[in-house]
Protein backbone atom coordinates (compact mmCIF):
# COMPACT_ATOMS: atom_id res chain seq x y z
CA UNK A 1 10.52 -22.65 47.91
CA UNK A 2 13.42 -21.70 46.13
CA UNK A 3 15.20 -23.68 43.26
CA UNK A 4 19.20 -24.19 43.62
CA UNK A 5 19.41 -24.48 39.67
CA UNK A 6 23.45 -25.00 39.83
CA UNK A 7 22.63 -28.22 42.16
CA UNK A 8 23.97 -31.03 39.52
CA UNK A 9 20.58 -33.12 40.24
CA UNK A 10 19.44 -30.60 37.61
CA UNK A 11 21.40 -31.26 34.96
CA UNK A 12 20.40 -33.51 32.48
CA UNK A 13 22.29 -36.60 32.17
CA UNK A 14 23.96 -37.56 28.81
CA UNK A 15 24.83 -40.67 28.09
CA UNK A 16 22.08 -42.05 30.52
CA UNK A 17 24.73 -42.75 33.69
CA UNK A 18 25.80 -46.10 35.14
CA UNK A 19 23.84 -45.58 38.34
CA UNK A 20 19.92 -46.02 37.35
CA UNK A 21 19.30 -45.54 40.98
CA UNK A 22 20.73 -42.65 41.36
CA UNK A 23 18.96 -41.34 38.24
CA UNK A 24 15.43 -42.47 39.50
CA UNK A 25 16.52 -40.89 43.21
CA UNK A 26 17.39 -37.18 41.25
CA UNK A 27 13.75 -37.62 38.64
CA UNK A 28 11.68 -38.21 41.53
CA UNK A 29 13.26 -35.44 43.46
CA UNK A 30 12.85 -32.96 40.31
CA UNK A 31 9.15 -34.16 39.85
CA UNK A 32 8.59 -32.93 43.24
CA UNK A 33 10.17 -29.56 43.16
CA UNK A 34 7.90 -29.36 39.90
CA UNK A 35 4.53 -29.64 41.32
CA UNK A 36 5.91 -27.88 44.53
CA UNK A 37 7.03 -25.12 42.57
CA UNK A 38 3.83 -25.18 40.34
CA UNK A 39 2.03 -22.13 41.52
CA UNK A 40 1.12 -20.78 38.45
CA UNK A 41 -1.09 -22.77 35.60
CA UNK A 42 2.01 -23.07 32.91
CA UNK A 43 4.59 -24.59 35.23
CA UNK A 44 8.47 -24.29 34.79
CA UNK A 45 9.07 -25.70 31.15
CA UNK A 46 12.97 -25.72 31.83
CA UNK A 47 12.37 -28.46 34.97
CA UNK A 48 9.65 -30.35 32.92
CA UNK A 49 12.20 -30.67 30.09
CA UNK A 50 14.88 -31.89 32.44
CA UNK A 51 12.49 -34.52 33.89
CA UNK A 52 11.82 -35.97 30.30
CA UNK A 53 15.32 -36.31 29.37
CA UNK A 54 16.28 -37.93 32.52
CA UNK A 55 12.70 -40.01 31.97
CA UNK A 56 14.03 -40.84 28.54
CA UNK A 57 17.56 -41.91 29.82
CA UNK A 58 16.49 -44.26 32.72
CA UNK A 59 14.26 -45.90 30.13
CA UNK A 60 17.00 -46.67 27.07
CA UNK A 61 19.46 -48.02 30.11
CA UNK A 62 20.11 -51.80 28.64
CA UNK A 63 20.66 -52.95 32.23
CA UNK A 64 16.72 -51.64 33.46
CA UNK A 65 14.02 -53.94 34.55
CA UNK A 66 11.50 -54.05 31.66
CA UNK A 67 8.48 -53.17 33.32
CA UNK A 68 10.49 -49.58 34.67
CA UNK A 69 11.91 -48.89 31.14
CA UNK A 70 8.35 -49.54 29.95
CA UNK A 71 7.33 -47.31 33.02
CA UNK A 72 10.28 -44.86 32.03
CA UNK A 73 9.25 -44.05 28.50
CA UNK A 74 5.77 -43.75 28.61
CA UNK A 75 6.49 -41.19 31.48
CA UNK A 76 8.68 -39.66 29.15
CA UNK A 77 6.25 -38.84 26.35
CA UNK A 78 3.95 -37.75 28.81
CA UNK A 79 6.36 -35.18 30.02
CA UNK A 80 7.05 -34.35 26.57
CA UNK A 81 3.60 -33.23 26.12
CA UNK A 82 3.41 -31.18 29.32
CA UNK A 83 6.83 -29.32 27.95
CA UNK A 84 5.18 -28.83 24.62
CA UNK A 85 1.73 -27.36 25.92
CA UNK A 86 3.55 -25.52 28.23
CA UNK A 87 5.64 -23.85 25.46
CA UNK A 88 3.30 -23.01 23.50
CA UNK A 89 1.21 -21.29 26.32
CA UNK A 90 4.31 -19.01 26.83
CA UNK A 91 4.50 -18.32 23.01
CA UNK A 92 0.44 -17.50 23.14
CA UNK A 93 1.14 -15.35 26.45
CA UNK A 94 4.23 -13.53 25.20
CA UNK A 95 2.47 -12.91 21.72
CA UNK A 96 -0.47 -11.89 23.82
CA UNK A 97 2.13 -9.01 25.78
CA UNK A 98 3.50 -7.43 22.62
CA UNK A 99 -0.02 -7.06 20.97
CA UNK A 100 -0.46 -5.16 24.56
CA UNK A 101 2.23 -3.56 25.09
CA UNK A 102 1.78 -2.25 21.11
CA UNK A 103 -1.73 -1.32 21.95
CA UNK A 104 -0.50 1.08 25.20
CA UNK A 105 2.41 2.43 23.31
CA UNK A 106 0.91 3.25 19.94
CA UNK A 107 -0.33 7.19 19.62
CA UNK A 108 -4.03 7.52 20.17
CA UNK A 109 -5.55 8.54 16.62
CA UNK A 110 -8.93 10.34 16.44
């Protein structure tokens, strides 16, 4: 399935919006094109970053029912984590290439 990234449901909001529905309508929506886009073990980092943010903004709205800002933030952090394992699986897998890609290019000594 492929991602319209310049759709404006993908941009992060920043000031948290005056519309929580709307907000909760365009996380749920990016949740799903995460785990429907999720063939591979790391995920898309960018779209698991956008999902925290908007998790984080839905949950400091003053106007939010306290049990879905509760809801909202612990989401949050929990996306935060999946964005930070997932980053540093790219750093190990990109370190991981140039060790390789050293390793092929480097003259063969014997």
């Amino acid at each position: 399935m492929a991602i319209d990234r310049s759709n404006p449901i993908f941009l992060a909001p920043t000031h948290g919006g005056h519309n929580p529905e709307l907000m909760l309508s365009a996380v749920l929506h990016l949740m799903s094109h995460y785990m429907a886009g999720n063939d591979d073990a790391s995920g898309c980092v960018k779209l698991a970053s956008v999902i925290e943010r908007h998790l984080k903004a839905l949950a400091s709205l003053p106007d939010l029912a306290p049990v879905l800002s509760a809801t909202c933030q612990q989401l949050s952090e929990q996306w935060a984590g999946v964005v930070e394992r997932n980053m540093h699986e790219q750093e190990k897998t990109n370190f991981l290439s140039r060790i390789m890609a050293r390793a092929r290019t480097a003259p063969a000594t014997a």
